[in-house]
C-alpha atoms as a PDB file:
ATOM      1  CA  UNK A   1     -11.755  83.870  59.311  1.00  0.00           C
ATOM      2  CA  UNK A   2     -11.226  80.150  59.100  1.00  0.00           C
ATOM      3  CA  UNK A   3      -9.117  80.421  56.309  1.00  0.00           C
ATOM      4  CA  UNK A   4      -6.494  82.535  58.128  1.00  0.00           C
ATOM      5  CA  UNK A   5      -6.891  80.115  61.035  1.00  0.00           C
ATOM      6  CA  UNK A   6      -5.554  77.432  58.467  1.00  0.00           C
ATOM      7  CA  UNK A   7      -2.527  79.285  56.927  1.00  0.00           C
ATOM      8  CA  UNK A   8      -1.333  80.516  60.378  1.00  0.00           C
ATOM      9  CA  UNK A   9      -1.590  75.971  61.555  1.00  0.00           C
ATOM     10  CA  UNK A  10       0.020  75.285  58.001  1.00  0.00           C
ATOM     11  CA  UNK A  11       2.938  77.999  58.518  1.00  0.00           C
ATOM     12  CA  UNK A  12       3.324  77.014  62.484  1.00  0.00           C
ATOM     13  CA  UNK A  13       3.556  73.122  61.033  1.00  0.00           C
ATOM     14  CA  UNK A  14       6.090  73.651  58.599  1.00  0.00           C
ATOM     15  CA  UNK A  15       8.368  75.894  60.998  1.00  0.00           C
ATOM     16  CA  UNK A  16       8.524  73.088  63.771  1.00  0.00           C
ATOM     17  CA  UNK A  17       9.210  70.272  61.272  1.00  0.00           C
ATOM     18  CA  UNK A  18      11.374  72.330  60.119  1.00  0.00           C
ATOM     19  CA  UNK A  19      13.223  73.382  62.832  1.00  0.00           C
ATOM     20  CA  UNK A  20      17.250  72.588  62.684  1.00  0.00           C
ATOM     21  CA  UNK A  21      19.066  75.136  65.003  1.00  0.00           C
ATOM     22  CA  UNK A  22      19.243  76.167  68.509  1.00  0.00           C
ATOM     23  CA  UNK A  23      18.410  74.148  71.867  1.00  0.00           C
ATOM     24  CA  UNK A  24      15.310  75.963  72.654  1.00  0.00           C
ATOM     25  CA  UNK A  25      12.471  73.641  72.128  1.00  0.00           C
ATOM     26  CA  UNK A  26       9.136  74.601  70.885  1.00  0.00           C
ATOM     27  CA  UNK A  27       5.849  72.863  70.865  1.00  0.00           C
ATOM     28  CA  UNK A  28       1.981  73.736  69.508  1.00  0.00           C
ATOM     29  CA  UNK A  29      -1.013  73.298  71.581  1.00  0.00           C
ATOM     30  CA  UNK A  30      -4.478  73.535  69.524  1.00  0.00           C
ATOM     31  CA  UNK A  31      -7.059  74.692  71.572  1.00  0.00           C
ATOM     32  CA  UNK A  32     -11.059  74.386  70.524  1.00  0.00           C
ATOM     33  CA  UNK A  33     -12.705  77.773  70.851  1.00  0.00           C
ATOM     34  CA  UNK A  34     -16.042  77.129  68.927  1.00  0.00           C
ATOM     35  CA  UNK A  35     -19.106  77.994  70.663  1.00  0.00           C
ATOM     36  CA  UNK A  36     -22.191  75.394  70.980  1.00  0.00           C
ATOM     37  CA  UNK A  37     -23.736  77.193  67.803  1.00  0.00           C
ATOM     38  CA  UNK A  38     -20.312  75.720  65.677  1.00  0.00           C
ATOM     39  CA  UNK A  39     -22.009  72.077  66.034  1.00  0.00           C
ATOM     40  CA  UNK A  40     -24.179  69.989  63.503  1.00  0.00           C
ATOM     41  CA  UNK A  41     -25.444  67.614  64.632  1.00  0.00           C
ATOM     42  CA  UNK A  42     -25.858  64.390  62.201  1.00  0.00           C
ATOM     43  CA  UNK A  43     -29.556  63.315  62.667  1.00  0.00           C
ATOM     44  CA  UNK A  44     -29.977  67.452  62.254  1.00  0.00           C
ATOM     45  CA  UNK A  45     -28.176  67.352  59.142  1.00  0.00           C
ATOM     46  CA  UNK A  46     -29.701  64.340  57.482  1.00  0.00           C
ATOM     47  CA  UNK A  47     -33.274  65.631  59.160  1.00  0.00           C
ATOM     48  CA  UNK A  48     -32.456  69.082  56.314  1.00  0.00           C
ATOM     49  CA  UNK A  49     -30.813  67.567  53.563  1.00  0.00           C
ATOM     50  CA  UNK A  50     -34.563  64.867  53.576  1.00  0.00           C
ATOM     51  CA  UNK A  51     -36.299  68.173  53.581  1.00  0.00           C
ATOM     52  CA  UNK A  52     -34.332  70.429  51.191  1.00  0.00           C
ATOM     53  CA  UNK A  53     -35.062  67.368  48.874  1.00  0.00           C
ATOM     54  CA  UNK A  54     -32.382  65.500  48.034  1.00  0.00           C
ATOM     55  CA  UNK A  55     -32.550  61.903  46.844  1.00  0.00           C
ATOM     56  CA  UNK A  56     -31.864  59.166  49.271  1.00  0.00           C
ATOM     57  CA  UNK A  57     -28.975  58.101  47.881  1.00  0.00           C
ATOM     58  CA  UNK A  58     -27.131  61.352  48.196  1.00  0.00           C
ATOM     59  CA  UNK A  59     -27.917  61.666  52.028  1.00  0.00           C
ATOM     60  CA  UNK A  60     -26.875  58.342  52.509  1.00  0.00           C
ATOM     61  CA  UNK A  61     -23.287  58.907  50.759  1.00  0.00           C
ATOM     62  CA  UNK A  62     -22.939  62.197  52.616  1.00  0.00           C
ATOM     63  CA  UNK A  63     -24.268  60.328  56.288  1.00  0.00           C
ATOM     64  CA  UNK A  64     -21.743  57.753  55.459  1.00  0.00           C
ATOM     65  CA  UNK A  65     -18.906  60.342  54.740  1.00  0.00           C
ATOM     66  CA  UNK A  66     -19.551  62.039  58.049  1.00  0.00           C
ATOM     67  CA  UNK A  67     -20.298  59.160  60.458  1.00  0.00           C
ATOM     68  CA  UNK A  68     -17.457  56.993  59.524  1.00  0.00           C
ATOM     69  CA  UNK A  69     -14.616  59.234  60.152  1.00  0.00           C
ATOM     70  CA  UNK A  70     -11.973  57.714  62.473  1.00  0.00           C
ATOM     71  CA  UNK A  71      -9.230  60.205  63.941  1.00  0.00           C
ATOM     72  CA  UNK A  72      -5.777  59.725  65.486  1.00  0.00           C
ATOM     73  CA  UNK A  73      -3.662  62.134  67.549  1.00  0.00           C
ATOM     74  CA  UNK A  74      -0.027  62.510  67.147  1.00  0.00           C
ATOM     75  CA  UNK A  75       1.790  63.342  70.151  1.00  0.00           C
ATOM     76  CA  UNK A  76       6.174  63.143  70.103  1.00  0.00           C
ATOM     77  CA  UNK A  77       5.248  61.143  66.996  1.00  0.00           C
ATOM     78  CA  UNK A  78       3.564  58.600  68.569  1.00  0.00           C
ATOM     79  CA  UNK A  79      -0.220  58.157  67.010  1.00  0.00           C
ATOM     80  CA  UNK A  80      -2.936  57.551  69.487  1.00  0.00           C
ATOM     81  CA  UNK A  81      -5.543  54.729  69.212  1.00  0.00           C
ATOM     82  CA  UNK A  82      -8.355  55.264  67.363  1.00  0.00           C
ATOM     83  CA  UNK A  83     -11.597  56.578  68.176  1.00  0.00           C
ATOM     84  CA  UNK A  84     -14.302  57.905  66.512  1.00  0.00           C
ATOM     85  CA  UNK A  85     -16.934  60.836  67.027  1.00  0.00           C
ATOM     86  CA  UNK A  86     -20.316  59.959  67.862  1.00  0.00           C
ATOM     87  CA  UNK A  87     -22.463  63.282  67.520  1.00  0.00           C
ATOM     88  CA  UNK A  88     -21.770  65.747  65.032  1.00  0.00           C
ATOM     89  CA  UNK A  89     -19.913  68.270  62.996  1.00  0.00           C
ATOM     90  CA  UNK A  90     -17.698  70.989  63.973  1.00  0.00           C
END
């Protein structure tokens, strides 16, 4: 379940910020395991929400919630540049 995927990041955070003893070092890798059917693709979701019938200025503010999403990766601390998706959902 995604939830459980959630606590178990959350819990794996919190005990490598947290960290204070020992010389052992510890580190988290995230890897993507979703399968090509996880995806939504934004012209696909405006394309259902148009014929579900919502009004136009709902699907815009949702469009313009998903499309405009910028992301940065933190690696040793450091953030990444910028960069934004360009297809879909996950």
């Amino acid at each position: 379940m995604i939830s459980d995927n959630i606590l178990i990041a959350y819990e794996l955070t919190h005990y490598l910020l947290n960290k204070r003893e020992g010389e052992l070092g510890y580190a988290a890798l995230k890897l993507d395991m979703s399968k090509v059917y996880d995806r939504v693709e934004w012209c696909f979701l405006e394309k259902m929400m148009r014929r579900l019938g919502f009004h136009d200025s709902w699907i815009g503010l949702i469009m313009e919630c998903v499309s405009t999403v910028k992301y940065r990766v933190k690696v040793n601390g450091d953030l990444s540049n910028i960069f934004v998706l360009q297809q879909g959902l996950r």
